[in-house]
PDB file of N, CA and C in Angstrom:
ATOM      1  N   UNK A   1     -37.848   5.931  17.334  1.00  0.00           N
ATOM      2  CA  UNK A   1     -36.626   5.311  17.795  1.00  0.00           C
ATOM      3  C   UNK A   1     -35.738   4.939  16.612  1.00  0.00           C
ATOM      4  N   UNK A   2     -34.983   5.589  16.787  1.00  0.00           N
ATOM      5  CA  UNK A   2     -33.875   4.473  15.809  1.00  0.00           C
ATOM      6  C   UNK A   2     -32.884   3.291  16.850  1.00  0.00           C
ATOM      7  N   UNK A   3     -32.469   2.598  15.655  1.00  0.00           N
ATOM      8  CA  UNK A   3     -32.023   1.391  16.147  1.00  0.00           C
ATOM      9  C   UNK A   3     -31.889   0.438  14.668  1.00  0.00           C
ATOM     10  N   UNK A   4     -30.934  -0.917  14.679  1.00  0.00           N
ATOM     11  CA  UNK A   4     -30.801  -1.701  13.570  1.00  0.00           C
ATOM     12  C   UNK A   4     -31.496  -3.113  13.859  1.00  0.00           C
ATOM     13  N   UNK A   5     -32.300  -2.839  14.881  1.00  0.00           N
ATOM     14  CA  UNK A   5     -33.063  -4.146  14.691  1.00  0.00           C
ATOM     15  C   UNK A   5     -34.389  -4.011  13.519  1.00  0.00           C
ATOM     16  N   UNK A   6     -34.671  -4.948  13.259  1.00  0.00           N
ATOM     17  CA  UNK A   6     -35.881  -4.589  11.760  1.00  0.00           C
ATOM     18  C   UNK A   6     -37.321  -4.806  12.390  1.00  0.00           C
ATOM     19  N   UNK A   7     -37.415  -4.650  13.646  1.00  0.00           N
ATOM     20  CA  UNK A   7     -38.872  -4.172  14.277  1.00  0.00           C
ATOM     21  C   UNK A   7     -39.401  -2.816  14.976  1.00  0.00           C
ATOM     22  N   UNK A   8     -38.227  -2.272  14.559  1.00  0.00           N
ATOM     23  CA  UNK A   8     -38.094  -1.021  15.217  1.00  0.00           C
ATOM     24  C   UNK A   8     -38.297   0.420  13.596  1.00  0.00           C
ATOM     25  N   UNK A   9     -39.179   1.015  14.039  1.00  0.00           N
ATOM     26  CA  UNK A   9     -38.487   1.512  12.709  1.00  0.00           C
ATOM     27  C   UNK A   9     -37.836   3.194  12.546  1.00  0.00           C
ATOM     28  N   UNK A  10     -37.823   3.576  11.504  1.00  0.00           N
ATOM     29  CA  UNK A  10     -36.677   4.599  11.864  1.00  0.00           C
ATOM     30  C   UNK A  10     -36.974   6.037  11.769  1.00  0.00           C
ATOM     31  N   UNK A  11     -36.765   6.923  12.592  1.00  0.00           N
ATOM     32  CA  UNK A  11     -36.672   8.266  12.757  1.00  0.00           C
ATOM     33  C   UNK A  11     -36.359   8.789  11.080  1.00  0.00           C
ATOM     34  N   UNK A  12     -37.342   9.982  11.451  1.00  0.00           N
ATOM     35  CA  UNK A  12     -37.570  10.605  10.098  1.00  0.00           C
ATOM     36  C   UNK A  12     -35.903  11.275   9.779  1.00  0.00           C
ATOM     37  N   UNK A  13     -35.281  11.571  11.223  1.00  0.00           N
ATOM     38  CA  UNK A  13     -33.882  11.805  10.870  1.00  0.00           C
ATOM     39  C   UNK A  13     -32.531  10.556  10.283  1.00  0.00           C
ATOM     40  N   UNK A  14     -33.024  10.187  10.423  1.00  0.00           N
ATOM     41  CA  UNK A  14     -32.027   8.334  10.290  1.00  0.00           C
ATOM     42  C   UNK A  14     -32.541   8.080   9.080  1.00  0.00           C
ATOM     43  N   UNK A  15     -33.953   7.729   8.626  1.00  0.00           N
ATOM     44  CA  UNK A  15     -34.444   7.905   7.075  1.00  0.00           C
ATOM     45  C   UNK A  15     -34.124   8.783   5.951  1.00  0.00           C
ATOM     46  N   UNK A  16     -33.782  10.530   6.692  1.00  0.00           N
ATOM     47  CA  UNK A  16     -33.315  10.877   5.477  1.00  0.00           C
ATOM     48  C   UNK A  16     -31.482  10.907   5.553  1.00  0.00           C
ATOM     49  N   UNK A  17     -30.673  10.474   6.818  1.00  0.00           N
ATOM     50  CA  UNK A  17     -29.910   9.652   6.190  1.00  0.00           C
ATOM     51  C   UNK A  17     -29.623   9.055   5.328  1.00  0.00           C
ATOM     52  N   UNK A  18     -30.591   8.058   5.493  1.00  0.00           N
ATOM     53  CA  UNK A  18     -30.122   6.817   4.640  1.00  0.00           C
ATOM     54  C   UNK A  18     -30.510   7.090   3.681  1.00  0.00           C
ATOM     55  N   UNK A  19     -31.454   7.968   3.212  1.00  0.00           N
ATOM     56  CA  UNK A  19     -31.736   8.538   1.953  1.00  0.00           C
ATOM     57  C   UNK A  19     -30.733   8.860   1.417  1.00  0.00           C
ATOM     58  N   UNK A  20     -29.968   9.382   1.888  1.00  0.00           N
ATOM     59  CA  UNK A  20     -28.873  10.490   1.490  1.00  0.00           C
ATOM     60  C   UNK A  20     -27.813   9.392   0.347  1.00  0.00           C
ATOM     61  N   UNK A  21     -28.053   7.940   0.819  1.00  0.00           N
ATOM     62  CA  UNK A  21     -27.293   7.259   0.085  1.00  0.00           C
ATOM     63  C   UNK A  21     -27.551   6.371  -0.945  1.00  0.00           C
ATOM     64  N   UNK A  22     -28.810   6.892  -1.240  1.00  0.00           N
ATOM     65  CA  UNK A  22     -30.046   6.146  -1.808  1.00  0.00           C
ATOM     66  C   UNK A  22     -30.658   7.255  -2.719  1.00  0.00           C
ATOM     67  N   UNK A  23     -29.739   7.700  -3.840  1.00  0.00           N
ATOM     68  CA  UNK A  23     -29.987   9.036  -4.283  1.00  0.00           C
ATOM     69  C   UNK A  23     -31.270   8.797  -4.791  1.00  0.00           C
ATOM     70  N   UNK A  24     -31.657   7.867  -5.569  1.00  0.00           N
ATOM     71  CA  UNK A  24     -32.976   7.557  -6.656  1.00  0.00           C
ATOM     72  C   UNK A  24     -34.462   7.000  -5.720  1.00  0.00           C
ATOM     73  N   UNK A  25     -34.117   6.375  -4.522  1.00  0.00           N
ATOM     74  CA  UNK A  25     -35.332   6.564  -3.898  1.00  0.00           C
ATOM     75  C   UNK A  25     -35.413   7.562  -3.025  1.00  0.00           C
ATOM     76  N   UNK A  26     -37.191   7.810  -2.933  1.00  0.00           N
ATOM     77  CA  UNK A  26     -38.041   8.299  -2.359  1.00  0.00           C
ATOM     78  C   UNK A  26     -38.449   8.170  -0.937  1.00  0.00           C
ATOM     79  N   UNK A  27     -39.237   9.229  -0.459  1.00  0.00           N
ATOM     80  CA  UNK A  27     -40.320   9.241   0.767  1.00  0.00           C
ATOM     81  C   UNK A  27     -42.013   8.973  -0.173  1.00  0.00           C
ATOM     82  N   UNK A  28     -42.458   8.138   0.043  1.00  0.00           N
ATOM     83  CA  UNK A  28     -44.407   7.640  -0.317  1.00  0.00           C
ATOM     84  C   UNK A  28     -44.733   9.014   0.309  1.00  0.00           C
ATOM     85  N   UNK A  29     -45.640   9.743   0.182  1.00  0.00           N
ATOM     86  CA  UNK A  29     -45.905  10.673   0.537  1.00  0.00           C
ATOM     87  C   UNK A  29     -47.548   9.808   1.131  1.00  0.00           C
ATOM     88  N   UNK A  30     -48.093  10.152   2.376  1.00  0.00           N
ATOM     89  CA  UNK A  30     -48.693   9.447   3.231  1.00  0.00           C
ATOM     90  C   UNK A  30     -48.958   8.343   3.665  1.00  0.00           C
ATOM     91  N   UNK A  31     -47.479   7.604   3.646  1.00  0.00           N
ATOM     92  CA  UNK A  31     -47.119   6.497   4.154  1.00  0.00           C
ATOM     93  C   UNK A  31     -45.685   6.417   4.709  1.00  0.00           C
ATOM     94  N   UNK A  32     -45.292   5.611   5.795  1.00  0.00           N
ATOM     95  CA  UNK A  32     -44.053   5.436   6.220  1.00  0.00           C
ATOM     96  C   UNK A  32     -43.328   4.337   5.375  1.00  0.00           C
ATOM     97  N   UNK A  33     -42.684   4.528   4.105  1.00  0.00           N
ATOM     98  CA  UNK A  33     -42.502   3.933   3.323  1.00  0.00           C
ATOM     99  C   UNK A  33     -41.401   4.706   2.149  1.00  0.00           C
ATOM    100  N   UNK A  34     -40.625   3.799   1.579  1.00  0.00           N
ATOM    101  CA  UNK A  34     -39.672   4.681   0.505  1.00  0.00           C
ATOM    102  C   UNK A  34     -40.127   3.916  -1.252  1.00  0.00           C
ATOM    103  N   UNK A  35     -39.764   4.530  -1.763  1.00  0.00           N
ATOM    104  CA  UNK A  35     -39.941   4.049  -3.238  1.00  0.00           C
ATOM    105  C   UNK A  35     -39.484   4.354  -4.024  1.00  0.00           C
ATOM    106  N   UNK A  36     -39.001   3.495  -5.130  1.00  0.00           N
ATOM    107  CA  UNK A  36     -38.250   3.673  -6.180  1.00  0.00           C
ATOM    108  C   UNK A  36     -38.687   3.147  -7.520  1.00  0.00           C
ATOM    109  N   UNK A  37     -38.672   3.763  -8.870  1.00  0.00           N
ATOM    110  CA  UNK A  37     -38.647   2.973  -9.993  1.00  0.00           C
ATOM    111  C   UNK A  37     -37.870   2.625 -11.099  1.00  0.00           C
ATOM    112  N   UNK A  38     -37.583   1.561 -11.193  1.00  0.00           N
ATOM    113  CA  UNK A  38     -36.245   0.759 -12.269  1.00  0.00           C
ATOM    114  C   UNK A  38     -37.132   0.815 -13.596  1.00  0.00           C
ATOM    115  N   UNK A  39     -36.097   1.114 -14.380  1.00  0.00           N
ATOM    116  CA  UNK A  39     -36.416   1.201 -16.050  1.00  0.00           C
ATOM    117  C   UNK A  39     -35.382   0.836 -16.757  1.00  0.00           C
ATOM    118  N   UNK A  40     -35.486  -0.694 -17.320  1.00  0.00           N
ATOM    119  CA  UNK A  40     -34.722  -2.029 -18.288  1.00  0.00           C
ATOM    120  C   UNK A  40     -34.950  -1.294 -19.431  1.00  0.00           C
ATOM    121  N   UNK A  41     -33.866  -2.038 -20.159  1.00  0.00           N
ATOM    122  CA  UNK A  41     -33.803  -2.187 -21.872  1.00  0.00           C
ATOM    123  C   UNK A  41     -34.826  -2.523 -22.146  1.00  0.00           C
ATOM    124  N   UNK A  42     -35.606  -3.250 -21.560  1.00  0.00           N
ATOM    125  CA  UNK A  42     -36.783  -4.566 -22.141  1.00  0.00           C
ATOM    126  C   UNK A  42     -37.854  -5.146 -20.695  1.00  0.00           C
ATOM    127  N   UNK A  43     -38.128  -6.406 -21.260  1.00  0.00           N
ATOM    128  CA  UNK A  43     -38.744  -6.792 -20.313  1.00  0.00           C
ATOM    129  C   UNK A  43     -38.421  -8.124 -19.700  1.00  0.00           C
ATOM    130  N   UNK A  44     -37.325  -8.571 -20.459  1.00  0.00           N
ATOM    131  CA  UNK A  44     -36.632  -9.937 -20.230  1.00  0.00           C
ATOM    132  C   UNK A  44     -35.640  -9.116 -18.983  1.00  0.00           C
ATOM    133  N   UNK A  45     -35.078  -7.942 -18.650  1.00  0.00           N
ATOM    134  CA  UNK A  45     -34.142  -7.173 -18.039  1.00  0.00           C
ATOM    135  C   UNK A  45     -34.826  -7.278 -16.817  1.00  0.00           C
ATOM    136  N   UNK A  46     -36.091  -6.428 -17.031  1.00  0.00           N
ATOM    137  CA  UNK A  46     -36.606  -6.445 -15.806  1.00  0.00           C
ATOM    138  C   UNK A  46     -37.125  -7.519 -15.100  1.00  0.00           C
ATOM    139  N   UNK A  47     -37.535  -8.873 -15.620  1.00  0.00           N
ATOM    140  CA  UNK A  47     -37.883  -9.924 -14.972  1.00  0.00           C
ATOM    141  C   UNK A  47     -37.294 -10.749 -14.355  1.00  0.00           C
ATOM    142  N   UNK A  48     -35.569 -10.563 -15.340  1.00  0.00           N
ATOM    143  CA  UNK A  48     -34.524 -10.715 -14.300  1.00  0.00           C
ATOM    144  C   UNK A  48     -33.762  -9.862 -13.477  1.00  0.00           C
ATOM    145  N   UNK A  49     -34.384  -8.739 -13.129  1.00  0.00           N
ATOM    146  CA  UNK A  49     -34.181  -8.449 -12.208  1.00  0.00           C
ATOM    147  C   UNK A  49     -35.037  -8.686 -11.166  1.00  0.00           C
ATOM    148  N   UNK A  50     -36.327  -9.011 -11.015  1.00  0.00           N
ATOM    149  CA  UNK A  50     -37.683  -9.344 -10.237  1.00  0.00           C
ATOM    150  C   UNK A  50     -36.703 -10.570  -9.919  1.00  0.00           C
ATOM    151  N   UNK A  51     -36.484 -11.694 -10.610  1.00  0.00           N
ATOM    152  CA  UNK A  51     -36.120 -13.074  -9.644  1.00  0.00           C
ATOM    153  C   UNK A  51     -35.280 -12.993  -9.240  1.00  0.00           C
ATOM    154  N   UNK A  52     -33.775 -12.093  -9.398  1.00  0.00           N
ATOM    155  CA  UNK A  52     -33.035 -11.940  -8.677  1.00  0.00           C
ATOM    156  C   UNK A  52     -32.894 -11.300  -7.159  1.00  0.00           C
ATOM    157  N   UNK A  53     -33.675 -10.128  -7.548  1.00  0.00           N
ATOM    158  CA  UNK A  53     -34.453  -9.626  -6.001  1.00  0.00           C
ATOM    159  C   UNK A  53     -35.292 -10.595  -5.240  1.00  0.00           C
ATOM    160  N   UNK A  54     -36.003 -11.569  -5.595  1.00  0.00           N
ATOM    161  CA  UNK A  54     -36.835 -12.007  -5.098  1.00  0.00           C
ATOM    162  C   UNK A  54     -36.384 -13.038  -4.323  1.00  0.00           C
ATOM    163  N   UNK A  55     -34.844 -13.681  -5.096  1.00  0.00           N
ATOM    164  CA  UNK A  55     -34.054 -14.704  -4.416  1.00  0.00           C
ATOM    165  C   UNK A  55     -33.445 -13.949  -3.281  1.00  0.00           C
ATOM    166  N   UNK A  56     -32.809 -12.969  -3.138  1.00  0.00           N
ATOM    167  CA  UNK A  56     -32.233 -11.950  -2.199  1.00  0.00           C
ATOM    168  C   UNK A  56     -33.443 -11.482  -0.821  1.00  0.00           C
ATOM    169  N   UNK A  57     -34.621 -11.145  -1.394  1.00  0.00           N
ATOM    170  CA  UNK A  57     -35.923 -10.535  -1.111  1.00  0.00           C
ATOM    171  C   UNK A  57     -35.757 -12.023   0.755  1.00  0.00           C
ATOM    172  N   UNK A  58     -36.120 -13.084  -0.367  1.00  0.00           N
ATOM    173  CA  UNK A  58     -36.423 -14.407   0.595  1.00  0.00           C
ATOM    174  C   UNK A  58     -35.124 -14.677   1.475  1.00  0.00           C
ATOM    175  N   UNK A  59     -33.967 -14.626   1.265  1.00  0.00           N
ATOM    176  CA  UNK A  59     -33.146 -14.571   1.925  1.00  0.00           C
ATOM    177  C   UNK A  59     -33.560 -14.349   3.860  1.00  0.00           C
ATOM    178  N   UNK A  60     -33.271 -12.681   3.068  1.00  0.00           N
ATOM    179  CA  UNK A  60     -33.855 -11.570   4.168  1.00  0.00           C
ATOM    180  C   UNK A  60     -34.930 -11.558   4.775  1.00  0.00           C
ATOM    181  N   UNK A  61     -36.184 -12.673   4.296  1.00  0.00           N
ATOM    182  CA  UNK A  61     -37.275 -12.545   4.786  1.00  0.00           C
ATOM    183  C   UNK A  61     -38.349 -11.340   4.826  1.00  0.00           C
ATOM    184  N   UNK A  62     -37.766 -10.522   3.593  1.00  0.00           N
ATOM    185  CA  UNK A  62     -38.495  -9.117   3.680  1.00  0.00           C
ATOM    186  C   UNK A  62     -38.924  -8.822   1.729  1.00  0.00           C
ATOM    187  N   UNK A  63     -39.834  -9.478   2.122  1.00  0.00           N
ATOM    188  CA  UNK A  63     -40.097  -8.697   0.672  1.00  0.00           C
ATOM    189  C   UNK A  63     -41.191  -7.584   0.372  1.00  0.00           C
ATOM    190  N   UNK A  64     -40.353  -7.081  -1.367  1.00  0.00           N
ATOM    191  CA  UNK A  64     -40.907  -5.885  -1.231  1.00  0.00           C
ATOM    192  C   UNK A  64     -42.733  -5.698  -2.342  1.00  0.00           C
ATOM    193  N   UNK A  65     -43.445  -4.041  -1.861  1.00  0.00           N
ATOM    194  CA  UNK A  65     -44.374  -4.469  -3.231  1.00  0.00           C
ATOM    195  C   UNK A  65     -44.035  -3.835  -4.152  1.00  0.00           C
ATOM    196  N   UNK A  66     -43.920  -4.460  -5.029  1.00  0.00           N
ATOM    197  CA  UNK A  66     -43.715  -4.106  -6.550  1.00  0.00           C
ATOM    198  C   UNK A  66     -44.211  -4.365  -7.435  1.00  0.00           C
ATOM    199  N   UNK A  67     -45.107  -3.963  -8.814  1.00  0.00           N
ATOM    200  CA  UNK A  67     -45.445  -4.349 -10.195  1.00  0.00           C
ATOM    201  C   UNK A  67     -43.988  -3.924 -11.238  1.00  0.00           C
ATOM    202  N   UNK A  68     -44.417  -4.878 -12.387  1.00  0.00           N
ATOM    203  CA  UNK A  68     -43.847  -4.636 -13.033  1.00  0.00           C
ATOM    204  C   UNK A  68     -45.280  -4.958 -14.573  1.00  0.00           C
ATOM    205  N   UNK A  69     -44.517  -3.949 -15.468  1.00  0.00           N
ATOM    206  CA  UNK A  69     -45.471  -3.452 -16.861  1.00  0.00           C
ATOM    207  C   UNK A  69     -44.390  -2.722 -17.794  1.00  0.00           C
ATOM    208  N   UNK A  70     -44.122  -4.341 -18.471  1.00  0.00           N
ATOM    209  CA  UNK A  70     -43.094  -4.343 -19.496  1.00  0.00           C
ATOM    210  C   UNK A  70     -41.326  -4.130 -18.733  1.00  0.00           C
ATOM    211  N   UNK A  71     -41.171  -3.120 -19.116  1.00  0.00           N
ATOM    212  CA  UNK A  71     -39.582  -2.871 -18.876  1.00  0.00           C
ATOM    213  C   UNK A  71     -39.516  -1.969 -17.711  1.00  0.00           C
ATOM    214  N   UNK A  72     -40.127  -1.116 -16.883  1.00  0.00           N
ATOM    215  CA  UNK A  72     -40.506  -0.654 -15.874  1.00  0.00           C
ATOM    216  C   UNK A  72     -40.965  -1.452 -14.528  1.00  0.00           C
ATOM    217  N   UNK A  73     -40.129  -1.232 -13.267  1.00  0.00           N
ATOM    218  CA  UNK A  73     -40.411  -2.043 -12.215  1.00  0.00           C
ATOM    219  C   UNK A  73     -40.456  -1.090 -10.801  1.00  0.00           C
ATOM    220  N   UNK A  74     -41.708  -0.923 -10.349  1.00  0.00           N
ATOM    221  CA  UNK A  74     -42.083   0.135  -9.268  1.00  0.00           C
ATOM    222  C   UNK A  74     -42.190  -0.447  -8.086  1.00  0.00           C
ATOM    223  N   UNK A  75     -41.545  -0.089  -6.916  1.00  0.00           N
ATOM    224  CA  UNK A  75     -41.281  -0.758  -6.051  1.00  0.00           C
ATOM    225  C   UNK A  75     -41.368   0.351  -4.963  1.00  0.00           C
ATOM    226  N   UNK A  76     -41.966  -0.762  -3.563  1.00  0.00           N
ATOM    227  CA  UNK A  76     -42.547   0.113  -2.613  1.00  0.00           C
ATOM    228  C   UNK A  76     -41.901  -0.899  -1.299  1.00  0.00           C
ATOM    229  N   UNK A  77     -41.113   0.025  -0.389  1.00  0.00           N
ATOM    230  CA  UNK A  77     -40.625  -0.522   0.417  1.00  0.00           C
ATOM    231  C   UNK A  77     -41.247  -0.208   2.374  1.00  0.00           C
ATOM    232  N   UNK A  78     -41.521  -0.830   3.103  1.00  0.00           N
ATOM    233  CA  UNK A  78     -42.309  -0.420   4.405  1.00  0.00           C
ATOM    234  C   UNK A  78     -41.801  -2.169   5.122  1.00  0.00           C
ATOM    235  N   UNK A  79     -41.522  -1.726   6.454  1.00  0.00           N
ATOM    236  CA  UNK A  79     -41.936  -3.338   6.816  1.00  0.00           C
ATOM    237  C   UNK A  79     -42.870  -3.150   8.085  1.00  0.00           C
ATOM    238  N   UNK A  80     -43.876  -4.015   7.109  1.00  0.00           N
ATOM    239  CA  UNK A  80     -45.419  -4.091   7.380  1.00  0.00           C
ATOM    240  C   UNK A  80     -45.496  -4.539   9.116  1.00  0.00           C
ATOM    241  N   UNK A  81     -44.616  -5.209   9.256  1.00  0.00           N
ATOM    242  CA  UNK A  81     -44.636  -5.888  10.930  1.00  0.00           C
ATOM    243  C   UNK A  81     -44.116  -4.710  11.811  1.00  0.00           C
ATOM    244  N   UNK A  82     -43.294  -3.706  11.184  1.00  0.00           N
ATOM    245  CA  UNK A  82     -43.038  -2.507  12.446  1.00  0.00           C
ATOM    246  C   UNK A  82     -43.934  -1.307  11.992  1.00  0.00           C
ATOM    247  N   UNK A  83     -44.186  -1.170  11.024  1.00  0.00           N
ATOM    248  CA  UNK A  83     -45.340  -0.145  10.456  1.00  0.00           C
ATOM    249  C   UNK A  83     -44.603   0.907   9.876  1.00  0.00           C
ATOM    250  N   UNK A  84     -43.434   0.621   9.696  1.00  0.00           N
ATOM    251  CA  UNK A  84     -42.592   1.716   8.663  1.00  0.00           C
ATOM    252  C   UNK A  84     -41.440   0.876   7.897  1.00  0.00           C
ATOM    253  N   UNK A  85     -40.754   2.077   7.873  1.00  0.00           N
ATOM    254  CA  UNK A  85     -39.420   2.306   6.958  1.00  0.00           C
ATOM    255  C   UNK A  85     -38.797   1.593   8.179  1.00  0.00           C
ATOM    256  N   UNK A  86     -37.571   0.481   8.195  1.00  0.00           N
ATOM    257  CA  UNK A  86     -36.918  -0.012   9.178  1.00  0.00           C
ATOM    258  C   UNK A  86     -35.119  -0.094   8.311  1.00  0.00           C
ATOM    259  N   UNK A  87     -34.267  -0.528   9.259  1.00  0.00           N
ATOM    260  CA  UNK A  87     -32.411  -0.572   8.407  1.00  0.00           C
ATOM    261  C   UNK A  87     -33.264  -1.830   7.544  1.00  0.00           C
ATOM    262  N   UNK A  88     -33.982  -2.833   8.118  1.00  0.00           N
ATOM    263  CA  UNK A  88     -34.306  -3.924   6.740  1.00  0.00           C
ATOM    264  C   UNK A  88     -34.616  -3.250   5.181  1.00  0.00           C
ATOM    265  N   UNK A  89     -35.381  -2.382   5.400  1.00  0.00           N
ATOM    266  CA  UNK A  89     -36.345  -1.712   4.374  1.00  0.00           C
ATOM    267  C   UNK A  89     -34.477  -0.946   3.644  1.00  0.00           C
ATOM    268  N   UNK A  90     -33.975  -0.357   4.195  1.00  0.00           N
ATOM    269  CA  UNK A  90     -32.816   0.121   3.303  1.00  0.00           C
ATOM    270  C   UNK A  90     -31.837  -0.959   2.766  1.00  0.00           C
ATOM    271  N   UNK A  91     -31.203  -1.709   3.661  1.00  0.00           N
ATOM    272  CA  UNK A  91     -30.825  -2.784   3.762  1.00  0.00           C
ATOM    273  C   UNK A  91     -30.686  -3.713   2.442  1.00  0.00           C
ATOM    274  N   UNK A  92     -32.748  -3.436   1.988  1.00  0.00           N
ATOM    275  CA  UNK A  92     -33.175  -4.417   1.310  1.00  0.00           C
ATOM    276  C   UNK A  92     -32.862  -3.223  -0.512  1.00  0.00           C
ATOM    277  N   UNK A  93     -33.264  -1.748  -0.254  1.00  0.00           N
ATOM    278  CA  UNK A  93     -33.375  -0.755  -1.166  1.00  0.00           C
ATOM    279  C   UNK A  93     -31.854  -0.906  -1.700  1.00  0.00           C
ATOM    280  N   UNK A  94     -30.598  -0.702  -0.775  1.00  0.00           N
ATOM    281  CA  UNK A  94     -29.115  -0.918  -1.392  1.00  0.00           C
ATOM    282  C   UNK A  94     -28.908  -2.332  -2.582  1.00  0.00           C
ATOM    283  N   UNK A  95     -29.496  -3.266  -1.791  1.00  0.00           N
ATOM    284  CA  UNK A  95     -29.373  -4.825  -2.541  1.00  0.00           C
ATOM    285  C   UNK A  95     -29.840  -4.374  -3.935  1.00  0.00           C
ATOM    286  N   UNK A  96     -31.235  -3.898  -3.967  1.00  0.00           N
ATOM    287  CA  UNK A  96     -31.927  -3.916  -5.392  1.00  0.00           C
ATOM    288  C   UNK A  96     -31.381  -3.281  -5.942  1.00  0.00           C
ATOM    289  N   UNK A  97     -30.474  -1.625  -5.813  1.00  0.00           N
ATOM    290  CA  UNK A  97     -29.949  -1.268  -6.527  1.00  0.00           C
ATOM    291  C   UNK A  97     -28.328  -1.714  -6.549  1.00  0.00           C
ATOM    292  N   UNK A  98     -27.820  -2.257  -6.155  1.00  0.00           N
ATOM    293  CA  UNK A  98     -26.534  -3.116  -6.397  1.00  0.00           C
ATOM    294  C   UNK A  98     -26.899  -3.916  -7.768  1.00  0.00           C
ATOM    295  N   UNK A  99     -27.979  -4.986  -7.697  1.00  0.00           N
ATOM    296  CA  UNK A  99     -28.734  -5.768  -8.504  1.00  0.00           C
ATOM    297  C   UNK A  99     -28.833  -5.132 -10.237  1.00  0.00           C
ATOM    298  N   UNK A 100     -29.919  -3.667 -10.005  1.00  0.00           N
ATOM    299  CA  UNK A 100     -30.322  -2.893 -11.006  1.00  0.00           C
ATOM    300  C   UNK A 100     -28.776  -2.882 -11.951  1.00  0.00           C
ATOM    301  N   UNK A 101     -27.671  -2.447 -10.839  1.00  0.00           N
ATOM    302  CA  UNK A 101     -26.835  -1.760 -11.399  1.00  0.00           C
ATOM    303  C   UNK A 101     -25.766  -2.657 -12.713  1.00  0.00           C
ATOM    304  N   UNK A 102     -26.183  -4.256 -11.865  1.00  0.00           N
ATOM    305  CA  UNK A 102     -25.537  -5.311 -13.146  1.00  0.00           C
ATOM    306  C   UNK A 102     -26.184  -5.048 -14.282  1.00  0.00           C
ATOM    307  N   UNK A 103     -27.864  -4.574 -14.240  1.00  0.00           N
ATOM    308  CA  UNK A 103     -28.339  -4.575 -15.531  1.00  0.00           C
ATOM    309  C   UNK A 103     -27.998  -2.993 -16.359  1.00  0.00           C
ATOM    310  N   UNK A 104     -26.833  -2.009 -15.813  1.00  0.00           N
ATOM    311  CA  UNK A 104     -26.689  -0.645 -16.230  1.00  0.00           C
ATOM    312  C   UNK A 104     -27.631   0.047 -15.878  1.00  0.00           C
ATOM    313  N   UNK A 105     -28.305  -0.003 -14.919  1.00  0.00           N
ATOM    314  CA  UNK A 105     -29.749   0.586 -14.555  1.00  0.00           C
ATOM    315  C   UNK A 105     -28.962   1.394 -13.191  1.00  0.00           C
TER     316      UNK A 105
END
């Protein structure tokens, strides 16, 4: 089903939509899930980018999984309560890279 409520989640056609606008993330390959990885100057870059997402993240009530190891930040997006990719899960992928993009990333 597609649809913009964030319990619903989204058709493999509506996903690669929204892909379409989401040049740098991914499809998880055996998971209903997208992913992306950010690469900072440093590691002070990337940590502010982690609390800035994370303030945004809580907002929305959707946060994402991600490590971070040094200046590199890998991030995995699904919402776990509909069992996929949902508009939250993109929703949430646009924000981070809006975010990335203050740091030139």
């Amino acid at each position: 089903m597609t649809t913009t409520t964030t319990k619903t989640t989204l058709t493999l056609e509506a996903r690669a939509e929204a892909l379409g606008s989401l040049p740098d993330w991914t499809p998880v390959e055996g998971r209903d899930a997208i992913a992306r990885t950010f690469i900072f100057k440093n590691f002070n870059e990337a940590f502010g980018f982690m609390a800035r997402v994370a303030l945004t993240a809580e907002k929305m009530d959707h946060h994402p999984e991600w490590s971070n190891v040094y200046k590199t930040v890998e991030v995995v997006l699904t919402s776990h309560d509909a069992g996929g990719v949902t508009e939250r899960d993109i929703k949430l992928a646009k924000a981070m890279d809006k975010i990335a993009s203050a740091f030139g990333v």
